[in-house]
Protein backbone atom coordinates (compact mmCIF):
# COMPACT_ATOMS: atom_id res chain seq x y z
CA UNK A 1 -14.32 20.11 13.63
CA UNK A 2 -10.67 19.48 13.21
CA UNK A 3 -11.27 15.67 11.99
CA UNK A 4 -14.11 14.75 9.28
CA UNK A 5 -15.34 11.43 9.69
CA UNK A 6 -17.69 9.17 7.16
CA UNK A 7 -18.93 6.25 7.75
CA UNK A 8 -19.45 4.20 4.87
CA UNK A 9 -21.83 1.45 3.23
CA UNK A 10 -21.99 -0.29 0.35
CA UNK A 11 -23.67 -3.09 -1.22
CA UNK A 12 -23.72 -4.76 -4.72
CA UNK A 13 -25.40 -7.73 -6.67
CA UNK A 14 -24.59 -8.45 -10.51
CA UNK A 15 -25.88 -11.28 -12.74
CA UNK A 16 -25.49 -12.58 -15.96
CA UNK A 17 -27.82 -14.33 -17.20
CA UNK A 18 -28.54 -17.91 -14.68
CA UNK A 19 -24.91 -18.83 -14.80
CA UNK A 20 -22.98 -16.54 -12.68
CA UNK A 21 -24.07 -13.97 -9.82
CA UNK A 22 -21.59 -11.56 -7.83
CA UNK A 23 -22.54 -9.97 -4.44
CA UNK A 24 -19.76 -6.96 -2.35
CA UNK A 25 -20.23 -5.49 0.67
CA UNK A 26 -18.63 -3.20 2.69
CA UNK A 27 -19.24 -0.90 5.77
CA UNK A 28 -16.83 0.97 7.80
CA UNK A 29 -14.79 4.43 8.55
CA UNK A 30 -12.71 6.83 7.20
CA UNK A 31 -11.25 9.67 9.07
CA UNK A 32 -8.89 12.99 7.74
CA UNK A 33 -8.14 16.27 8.18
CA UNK A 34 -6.80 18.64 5.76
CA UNK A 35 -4.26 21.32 6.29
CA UNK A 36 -3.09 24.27 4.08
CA UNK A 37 0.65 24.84 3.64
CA UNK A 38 1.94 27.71 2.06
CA UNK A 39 -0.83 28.80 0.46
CA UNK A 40 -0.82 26.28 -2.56
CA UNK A 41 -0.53 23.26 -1.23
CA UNK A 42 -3.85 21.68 0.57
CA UNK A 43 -2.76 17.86 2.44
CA UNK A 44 -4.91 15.89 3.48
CA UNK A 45 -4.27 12.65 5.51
CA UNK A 46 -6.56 9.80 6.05
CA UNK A 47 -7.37 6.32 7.73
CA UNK A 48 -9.76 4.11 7.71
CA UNK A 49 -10.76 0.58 8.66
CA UNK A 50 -13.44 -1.69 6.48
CA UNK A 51 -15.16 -4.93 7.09
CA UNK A 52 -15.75 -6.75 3.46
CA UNK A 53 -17.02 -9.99 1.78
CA UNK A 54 -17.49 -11.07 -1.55
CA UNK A 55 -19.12 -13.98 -3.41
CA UNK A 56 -18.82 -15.02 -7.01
CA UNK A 57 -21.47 -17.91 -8.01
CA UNK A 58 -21.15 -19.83 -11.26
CA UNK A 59 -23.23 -22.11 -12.82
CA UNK A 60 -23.58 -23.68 -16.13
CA UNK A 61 -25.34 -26.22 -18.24
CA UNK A 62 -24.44 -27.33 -21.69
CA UNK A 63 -25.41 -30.12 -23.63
CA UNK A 64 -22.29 -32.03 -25.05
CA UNK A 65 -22.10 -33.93 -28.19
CA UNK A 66 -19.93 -37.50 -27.16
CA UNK A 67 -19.76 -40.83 -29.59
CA UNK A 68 -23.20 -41.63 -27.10
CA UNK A 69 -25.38 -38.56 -27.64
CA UNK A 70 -25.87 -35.87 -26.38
CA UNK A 71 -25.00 -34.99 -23.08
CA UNK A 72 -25.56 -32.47 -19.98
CA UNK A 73 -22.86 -31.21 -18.57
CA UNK A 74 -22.83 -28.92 -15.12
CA UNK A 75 -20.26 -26.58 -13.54
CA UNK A 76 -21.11 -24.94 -10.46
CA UNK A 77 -18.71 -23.62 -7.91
CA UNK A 78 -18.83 -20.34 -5.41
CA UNK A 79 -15.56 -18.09 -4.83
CA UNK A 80 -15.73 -16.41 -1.93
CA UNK A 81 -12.92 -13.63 -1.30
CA UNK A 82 -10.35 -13.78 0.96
CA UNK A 83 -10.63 -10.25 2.53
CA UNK A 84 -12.85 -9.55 5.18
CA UNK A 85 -11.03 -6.91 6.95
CA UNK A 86 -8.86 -3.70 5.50
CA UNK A 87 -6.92 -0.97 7.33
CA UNK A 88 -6.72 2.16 4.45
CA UNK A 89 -3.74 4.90 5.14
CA UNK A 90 -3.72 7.50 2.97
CA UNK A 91 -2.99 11.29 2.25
CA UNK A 92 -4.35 13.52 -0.82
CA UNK A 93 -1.90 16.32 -2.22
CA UNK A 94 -3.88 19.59 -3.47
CA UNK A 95 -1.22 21.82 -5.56
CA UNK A 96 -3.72 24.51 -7.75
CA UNK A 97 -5.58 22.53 -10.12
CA UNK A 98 -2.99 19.60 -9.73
CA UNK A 99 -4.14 16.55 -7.02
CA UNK A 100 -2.04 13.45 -6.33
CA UNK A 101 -3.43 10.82 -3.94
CA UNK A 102 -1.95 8.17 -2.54
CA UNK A 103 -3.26 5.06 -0.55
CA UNK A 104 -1.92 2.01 1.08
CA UNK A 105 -5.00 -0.48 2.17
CA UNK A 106 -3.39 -3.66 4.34
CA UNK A 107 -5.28 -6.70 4.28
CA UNK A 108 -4.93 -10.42 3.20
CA UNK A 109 -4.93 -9.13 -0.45
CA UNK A 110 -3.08 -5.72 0.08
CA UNK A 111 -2.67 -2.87 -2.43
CA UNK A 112 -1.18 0.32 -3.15
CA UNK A 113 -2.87 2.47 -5.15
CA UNK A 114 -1.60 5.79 -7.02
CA UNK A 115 -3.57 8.68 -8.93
CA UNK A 116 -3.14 12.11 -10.39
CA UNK A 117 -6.46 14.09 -11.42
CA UNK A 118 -6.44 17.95 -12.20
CA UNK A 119 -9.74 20.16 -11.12
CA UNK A 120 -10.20 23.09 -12.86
């Protein structure tokens, strides 16, 4: 095929302790194709479009000392994130055991990430 295309899922739940919890998911597609210039140099372009959500859950008891006793105190609050959608463009440069990616995701929160790994 000239195109590869993965489809994606991912889900994750974290707790510490009672107080806090943290729950991610994702699900979507990627798409690329990679093409071989001059011999040495592999590119590889891709897109891709994910729906998201995330939750962070916090809550805590402690007793406080005040000039009346002691006292229980509570915080509890939920965070939920503020992307739910993200459009990825990206490309992946292969030059011998040298490989540079770069990748600009757009969404509420956007970023631009940047990375250099070597495969031997």
């Amino acid at each position: 095929m000239p195109l590869d295309i993965t489809v994606g899922f991912l889900t994750q739940n974290a707790k510490l302790d009672k107080s806090a919890s943290f729950s991610a998911t994702s699900y979507g597609m990627n798409v690329s194709s990679k093409f071989s210039l001059l011999g040495w140099l592999d590119v590889t372009p891709y897109t891709g479009f994910m729906l998201e959500s995330t939750k962070l859950s916090v809550n805590i008891t402690k007793q406080i000392d005040t000039p009346n006793g002691l006292q229980s105190a509570n915080i509890a609050f939920d965070i939920e994130g503020e992307n739910s959608a993200r459009f990825v463009l990206g490309a992946s440069f292969r030059m011998a055991i040298i490989n540079l990616n770069i990748e600009y995701a757009a969404a509420k929160a956007s970023t631009l990430i940047a990375g250099l790994s070597f495969k031997f």
